[in-house]
PDB file of N, CA and C in Angstrom:
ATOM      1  N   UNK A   1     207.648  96.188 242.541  1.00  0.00           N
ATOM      2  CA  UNK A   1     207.954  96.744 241.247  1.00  0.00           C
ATOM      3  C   UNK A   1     208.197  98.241 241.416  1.00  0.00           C
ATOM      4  N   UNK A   2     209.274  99.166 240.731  1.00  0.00           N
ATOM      5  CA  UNK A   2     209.781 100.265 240.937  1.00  0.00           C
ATOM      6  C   UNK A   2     209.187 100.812 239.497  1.00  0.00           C
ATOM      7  N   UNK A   3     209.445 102.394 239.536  1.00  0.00           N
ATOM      8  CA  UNK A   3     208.728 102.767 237.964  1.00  0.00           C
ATOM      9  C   UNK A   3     210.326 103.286 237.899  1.00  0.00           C
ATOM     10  N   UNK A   4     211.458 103.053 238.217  1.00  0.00           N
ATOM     11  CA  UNK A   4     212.694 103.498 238.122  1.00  0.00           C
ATOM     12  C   UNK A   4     213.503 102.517 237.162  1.00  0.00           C
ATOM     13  N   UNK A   5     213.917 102.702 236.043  1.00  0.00           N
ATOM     14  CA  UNK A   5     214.824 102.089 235.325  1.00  0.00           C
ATOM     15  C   UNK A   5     215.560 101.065 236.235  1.00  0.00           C
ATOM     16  N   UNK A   6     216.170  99.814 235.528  1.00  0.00           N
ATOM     17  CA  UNK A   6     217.188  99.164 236.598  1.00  0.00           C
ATOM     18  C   UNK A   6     218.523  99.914 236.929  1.00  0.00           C
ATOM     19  N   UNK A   7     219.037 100.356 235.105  1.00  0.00           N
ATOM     20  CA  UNK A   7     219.961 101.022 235.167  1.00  0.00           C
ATOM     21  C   UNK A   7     220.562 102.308 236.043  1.00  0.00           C
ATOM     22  N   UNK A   8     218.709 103.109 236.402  1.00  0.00           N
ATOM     23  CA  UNK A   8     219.207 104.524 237.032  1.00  0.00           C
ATOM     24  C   UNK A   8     219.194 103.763 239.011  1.00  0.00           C
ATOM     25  N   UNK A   9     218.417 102.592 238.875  1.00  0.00           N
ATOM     26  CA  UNK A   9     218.513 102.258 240.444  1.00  0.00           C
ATOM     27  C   UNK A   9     220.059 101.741 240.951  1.00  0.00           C
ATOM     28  N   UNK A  10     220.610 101.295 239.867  1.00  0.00           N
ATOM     29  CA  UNK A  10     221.789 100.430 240.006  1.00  0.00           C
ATOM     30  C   UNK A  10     223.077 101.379 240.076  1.00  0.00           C
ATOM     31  N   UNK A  11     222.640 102.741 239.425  1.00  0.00           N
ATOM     32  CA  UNK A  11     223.409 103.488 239.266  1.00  0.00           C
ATOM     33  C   UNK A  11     224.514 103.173 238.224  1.00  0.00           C
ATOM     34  N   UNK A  12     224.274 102.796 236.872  1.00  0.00           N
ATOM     35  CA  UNK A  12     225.165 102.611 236.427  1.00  0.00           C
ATOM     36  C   UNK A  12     225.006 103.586 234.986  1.00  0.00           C
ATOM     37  N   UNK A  13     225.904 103.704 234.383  1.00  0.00           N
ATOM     38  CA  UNK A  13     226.048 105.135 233.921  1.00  0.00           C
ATOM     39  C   UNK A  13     225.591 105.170 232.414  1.00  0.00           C
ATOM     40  N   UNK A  14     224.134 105.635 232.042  1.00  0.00           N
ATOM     41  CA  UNK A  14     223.347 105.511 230.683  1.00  0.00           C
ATOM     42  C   UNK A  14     222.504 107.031 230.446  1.00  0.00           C
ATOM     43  N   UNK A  15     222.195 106.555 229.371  1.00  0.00           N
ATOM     44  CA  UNK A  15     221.434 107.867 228.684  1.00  0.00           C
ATOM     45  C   UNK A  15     219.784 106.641 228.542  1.00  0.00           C
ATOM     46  N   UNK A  16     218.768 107.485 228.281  1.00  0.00           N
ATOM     47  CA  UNK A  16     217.517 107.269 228.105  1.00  0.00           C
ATOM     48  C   UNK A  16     217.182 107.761 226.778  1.00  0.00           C
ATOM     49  N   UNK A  17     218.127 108.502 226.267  1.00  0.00           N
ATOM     50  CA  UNK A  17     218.043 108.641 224.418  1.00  0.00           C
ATOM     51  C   UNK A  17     218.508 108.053 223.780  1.00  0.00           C
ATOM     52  N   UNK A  18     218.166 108.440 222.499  1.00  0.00           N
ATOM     53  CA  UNK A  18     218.976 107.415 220.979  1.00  0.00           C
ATOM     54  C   UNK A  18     220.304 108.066 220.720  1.00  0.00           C
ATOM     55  N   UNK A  19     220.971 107.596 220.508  1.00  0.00           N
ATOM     56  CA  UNK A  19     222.623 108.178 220.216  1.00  0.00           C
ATOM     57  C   UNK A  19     222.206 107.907 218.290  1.00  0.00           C
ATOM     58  N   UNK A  20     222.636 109.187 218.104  1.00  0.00           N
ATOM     59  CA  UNK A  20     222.376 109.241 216.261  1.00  0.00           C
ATOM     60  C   UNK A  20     223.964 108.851 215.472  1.00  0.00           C
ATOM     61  N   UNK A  21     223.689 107.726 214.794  1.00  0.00           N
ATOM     62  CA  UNK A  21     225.513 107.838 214.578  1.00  0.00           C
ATOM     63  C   UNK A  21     225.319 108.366 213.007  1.00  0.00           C
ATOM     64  N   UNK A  22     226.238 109.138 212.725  1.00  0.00           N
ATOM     65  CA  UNK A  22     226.178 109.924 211.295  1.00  0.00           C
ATOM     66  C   UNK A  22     227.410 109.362 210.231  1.00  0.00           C
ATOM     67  N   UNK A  23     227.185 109.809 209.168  1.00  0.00           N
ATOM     68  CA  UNK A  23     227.969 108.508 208.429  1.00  0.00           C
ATOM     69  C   UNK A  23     229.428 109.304 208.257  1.00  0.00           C
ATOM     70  N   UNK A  24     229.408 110.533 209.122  1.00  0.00           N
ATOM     71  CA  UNK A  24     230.628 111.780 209.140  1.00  0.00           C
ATOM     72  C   UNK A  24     231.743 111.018 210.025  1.00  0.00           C
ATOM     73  N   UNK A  25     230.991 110.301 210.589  1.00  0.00           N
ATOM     74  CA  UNK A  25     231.734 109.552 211.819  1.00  0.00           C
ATOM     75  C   UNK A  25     231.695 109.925 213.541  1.00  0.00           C
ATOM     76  N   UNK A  26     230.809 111.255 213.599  1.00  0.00           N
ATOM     77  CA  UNK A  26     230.435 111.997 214.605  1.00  0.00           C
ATOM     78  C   UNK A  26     228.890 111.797 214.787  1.00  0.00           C
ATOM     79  N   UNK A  27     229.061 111.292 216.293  1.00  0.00           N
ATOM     80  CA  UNK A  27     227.769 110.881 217.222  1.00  0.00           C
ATOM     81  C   UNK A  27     227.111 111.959 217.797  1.00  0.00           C
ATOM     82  N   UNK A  28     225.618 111.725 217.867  1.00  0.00           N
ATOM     83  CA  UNK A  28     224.863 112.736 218.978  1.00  0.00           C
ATOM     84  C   UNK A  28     223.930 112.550 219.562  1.00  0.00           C
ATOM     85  N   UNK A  29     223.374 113.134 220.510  1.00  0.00           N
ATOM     86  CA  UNK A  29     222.448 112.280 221.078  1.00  0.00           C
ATOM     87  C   UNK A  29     221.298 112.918 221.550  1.00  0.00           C
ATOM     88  N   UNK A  30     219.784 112.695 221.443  1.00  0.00           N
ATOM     89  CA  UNK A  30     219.041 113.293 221.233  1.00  0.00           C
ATOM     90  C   UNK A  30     218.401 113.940 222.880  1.00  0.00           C
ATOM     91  N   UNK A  31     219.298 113.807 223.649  1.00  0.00           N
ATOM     92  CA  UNK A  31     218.640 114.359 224.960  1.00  0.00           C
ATOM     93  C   UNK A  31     220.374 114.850 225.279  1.00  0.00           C
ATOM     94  N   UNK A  32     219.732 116.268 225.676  1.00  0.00           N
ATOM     95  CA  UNK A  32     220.421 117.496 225.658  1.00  0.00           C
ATOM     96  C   UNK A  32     221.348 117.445 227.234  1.00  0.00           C
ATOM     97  N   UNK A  33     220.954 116.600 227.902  1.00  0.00           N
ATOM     98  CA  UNK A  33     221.458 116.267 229.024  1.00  0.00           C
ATOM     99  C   UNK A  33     222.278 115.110 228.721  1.00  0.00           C
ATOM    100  N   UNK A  34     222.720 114.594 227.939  1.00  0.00           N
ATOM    101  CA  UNK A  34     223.262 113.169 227.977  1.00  0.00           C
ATOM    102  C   UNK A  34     225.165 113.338 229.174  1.00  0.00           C
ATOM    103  N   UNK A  35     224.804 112.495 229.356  1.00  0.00           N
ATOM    104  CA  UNK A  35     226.650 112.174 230.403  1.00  0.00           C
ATOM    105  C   UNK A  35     227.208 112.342 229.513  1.00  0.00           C
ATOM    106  N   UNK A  36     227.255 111.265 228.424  1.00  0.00           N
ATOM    107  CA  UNK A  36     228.401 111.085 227.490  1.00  0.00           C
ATOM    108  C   UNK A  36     228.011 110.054 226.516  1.00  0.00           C
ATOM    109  N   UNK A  37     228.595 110.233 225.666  1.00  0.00           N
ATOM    110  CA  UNK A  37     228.117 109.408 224.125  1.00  0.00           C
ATOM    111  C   UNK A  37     228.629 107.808 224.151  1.00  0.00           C
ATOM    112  N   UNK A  38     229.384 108.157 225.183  1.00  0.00           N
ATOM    113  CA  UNK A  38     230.588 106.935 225.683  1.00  0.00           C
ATOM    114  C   UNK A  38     229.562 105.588 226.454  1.00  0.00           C
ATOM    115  N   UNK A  39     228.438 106.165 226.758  1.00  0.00           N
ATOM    116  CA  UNK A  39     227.453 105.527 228.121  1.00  0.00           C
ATOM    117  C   UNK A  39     226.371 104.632 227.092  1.00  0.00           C
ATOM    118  N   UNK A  40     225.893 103.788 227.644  1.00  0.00           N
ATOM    119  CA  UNK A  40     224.552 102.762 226.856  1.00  0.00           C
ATOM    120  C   UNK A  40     224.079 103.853 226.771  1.00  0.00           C
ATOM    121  N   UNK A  41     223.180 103.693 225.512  1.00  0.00           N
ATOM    122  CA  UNK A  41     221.843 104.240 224.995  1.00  0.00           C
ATOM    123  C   UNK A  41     220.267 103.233 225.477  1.00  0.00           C
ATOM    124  N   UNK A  42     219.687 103.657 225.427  1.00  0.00           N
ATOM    125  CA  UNK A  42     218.092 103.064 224.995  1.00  0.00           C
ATOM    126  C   UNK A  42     217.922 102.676 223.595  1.00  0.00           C
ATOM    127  N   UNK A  43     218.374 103.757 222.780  1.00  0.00           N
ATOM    128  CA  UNK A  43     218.180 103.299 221.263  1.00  0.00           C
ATOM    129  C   UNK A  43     219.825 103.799 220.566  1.00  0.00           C
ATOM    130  N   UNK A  44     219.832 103.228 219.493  1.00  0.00           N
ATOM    131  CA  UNK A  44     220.927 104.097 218.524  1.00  0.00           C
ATOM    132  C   UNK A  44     220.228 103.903 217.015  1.00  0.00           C
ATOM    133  N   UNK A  45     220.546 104.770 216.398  1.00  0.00           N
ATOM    134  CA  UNK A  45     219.872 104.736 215.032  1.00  0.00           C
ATOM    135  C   UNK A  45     221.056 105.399 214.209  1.00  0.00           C
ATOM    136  N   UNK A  46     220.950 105.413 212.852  1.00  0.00           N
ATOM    137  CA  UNK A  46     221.435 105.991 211.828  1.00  0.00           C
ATOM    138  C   UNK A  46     220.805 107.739 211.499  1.00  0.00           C
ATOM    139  N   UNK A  47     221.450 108.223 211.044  1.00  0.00           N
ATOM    140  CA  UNK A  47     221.119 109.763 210.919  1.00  0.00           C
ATOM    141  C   UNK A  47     219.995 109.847 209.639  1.00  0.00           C
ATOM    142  N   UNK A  48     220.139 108.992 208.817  1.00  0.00           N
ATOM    143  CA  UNK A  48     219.123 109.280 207.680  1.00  0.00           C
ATOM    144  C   UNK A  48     218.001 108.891 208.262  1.00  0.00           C
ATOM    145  N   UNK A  49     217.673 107.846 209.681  1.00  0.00           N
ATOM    146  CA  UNK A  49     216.147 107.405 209.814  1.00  0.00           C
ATOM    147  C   UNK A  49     215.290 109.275 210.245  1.00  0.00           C
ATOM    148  N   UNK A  50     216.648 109.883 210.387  1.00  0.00           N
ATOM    149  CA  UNK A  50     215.889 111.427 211.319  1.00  0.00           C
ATOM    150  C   UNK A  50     216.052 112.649 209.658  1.00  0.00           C
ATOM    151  N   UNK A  51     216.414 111.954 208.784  1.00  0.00           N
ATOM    152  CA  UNK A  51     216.261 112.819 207.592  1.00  0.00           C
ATOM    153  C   UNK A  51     217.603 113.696 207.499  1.00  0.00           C
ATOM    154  N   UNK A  52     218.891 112.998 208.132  1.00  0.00           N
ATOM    155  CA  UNK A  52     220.430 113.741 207.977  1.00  0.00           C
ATOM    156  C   UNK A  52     220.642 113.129 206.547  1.00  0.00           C
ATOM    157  N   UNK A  53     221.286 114.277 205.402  1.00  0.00           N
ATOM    158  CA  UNK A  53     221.552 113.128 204.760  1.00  0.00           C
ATOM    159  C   UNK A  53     222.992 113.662 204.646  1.00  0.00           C
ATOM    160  N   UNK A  54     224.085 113.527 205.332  1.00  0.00           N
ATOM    161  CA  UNK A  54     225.749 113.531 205.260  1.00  0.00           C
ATOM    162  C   UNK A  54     226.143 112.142 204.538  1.00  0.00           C
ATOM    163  N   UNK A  55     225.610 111.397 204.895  1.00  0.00           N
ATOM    164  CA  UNK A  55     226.082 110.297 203.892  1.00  0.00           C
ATOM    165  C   UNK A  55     225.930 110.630 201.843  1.00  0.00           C
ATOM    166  N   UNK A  56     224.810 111.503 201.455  1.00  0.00           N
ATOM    167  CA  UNK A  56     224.745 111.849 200.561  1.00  0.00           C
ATOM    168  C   UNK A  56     225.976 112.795 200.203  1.00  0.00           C
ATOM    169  N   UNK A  57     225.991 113.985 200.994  1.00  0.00           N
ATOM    170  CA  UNK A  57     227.292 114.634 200.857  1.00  0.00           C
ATOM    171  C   UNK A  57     228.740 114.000 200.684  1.00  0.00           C
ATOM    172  N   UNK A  58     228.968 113.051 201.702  1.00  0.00           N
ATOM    173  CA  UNK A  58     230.094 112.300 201.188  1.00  0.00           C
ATOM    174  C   UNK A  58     230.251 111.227 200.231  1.00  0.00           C
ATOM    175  N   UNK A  59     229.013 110.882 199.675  1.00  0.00           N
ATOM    176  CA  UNK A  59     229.002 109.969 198.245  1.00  0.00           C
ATOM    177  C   UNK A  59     229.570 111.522 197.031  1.00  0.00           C
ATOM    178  N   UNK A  60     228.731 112.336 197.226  1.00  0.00           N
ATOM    179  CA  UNK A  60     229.257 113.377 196.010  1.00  0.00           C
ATOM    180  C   UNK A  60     230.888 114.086 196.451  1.00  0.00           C
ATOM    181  N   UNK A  61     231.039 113.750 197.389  1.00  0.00           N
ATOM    182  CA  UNK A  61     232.677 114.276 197.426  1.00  0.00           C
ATOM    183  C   UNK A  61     233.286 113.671 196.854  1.00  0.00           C
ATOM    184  N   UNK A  62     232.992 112.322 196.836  1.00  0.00           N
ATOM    185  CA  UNK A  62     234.466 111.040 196.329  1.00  0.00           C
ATOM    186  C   UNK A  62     233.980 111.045 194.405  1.00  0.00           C
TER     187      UNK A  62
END
């Protein structure tokens, strides 16, 4: 048994953070090192579970 992810032994190309998707349509991701937004996550969540509220903003635009 390894304490190494499969993913980082296998070398295949992921993040170990949550990718936040916002209802703007623009992603981010909560570790400041990430490759790319493009790569698996560990988690993904919505922006309001972290208290974004852009989805509110674009209900009062329309």
């Amino acid at each position: 048994m390894s304490s190494q992810c499969r993913d980082c032994a296998a070398g295949v190309e992921h993040c170990h953070g949550a990718v936040v998707h916002h209802a703007l349509g623009r992603n981010e991701c909560t570790e400041a090192d990430c490759p790319t937004l493009d790569a698996v996550h560990a988690f993904s969540i919505d922006c309001d579970a972290i208290g974004c509220n852009c989805d509110v903003l674009i209900a009062q635009a329309i």
